[in-house]
Protein backbone atom coordinates (compact mmCIF):
# COMPACT_ATOMS: atom_id res chain seq x y z
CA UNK A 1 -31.14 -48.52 -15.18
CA UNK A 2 -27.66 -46.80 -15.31
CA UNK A 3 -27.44 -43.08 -15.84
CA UNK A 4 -23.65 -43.13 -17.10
CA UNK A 5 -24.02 -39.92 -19.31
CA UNK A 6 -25.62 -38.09 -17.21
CA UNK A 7 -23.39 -35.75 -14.10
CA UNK A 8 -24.43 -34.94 -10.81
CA UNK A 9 -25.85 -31.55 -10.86
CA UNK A 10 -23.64 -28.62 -9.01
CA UNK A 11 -25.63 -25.32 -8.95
CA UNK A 12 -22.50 -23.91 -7.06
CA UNK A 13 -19.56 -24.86 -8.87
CA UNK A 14 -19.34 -21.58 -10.36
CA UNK A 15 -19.50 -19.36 -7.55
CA UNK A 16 -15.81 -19.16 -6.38
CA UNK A 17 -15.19 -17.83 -9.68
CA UNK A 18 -18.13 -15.39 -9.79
CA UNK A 19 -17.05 -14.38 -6.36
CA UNK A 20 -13.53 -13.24 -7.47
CA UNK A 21 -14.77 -11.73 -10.26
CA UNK A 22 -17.58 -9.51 -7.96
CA UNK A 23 -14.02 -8.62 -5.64
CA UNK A 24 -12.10 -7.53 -8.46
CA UNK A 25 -14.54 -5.34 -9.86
CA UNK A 26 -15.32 -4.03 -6.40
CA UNK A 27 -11.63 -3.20 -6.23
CA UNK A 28 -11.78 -1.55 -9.24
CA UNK A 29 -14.32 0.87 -8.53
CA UNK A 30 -12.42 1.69 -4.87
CA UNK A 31 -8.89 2.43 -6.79
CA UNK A 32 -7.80 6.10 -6.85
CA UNK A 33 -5.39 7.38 -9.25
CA UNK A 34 -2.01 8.58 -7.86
CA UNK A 35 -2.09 12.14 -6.04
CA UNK A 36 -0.33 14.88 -7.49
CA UNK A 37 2.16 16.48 -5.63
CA UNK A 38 3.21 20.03 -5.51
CA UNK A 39 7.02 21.16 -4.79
CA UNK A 40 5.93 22.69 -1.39
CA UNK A 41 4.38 19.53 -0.35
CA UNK A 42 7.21 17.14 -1.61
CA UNK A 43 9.62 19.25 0.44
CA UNK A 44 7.52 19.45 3.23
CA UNK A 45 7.55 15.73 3.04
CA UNK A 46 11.50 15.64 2.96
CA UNK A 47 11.87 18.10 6.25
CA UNK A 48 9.71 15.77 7.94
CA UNK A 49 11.61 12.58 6.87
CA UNK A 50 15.00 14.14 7.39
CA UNK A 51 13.63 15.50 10.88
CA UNK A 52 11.91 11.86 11.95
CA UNK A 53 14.98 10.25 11.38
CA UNK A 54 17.83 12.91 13.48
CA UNK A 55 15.50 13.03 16.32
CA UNK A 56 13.78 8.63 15.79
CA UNK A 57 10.57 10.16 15.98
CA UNK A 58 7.67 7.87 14.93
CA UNK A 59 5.60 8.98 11.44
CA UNK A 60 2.96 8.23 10.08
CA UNK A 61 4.27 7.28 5.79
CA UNK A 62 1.28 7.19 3.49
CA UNK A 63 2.36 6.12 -0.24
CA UNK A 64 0.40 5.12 -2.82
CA UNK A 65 -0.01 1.34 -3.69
CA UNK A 66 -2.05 -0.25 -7.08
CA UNK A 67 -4.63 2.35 -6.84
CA UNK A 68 -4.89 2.35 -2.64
CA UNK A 69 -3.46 5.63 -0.23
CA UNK A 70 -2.09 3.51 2.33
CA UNK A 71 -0.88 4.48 6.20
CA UNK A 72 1.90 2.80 8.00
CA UNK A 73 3.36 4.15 11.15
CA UNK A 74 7.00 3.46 11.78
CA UNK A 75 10.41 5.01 12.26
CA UNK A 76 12.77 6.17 9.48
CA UNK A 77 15.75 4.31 9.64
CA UNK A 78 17.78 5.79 6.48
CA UNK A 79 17.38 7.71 3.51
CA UNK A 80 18.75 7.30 0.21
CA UNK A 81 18.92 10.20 -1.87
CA UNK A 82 20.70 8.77 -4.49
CA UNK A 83 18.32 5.98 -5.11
CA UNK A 84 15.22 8.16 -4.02
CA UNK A 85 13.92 5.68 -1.24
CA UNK A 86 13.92 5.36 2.47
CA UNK A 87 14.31 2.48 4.83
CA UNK A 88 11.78 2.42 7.95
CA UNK A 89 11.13 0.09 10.50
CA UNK A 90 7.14 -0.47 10.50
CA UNK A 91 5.35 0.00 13.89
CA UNK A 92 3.51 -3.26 13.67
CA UNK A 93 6.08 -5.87 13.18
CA UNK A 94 9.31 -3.94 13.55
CA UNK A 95 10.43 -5.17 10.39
CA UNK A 96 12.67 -3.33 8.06
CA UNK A 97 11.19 -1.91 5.13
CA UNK A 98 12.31 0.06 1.98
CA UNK A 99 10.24 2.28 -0.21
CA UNK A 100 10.49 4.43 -2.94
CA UNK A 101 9.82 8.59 -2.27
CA UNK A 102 7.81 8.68 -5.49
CA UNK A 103 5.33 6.55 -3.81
CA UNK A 104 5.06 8.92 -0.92
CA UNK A 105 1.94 11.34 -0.43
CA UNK A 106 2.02 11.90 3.46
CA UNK A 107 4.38 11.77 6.18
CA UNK A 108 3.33 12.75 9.27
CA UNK A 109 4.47 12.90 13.21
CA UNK A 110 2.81 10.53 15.62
């Protein structure tokens, strides 16, 4: 007797879907909204950049990414004032990266 109908039973076809669902909402709860900066800090920030990049002195840039404060140590390679963003070369790859200064909450010296 033939069971045509009747389909092979999979109690864990769903779970890659479950899974990214659990991650997403894990995400969620870790997101932060985007700090506030004050005028002190922002040109506090600006010294530093303007300083790291006369004297190639490595810093520490953390910006804010889709609800993350994120660190990345590199070396400023050029600032834009015009466009508001700077050009850095990151520490871990030496590539050449651009971001915008509105996305900046920390810079730092090494």
């Amino acid at each position: 007797m033939q069971n045509r109908g009747m389909k092979k039973w999979r109690p864990f076809a769903t779970m890659p879907e479950q899974y990214r669902g659990l991650q997403e909402m894990i995400k969620k709860q870790a997101e932060v909204s985007q700090p506030f900066l004050t005028e002190d800090q922002m040109e506090q920030i600006n010294f530093i950049l303007i300083e790291a990049l006369h004297t190639n002195k490595q810093v520490y840039l953390t910006y804010y990414k889709r609800g993350q404060c994120i660190t990345e140590t590199g070396f400023i390679q050029f600032i834009d004032s015009q466009r508001k963003l700077i050009v850095f070369i990151d520490d871990a790859f030496g590539l050449k990266n651009k971001m915008r200064l509105n996305v900046l909450i920390d810079v730092r010296f090494v």
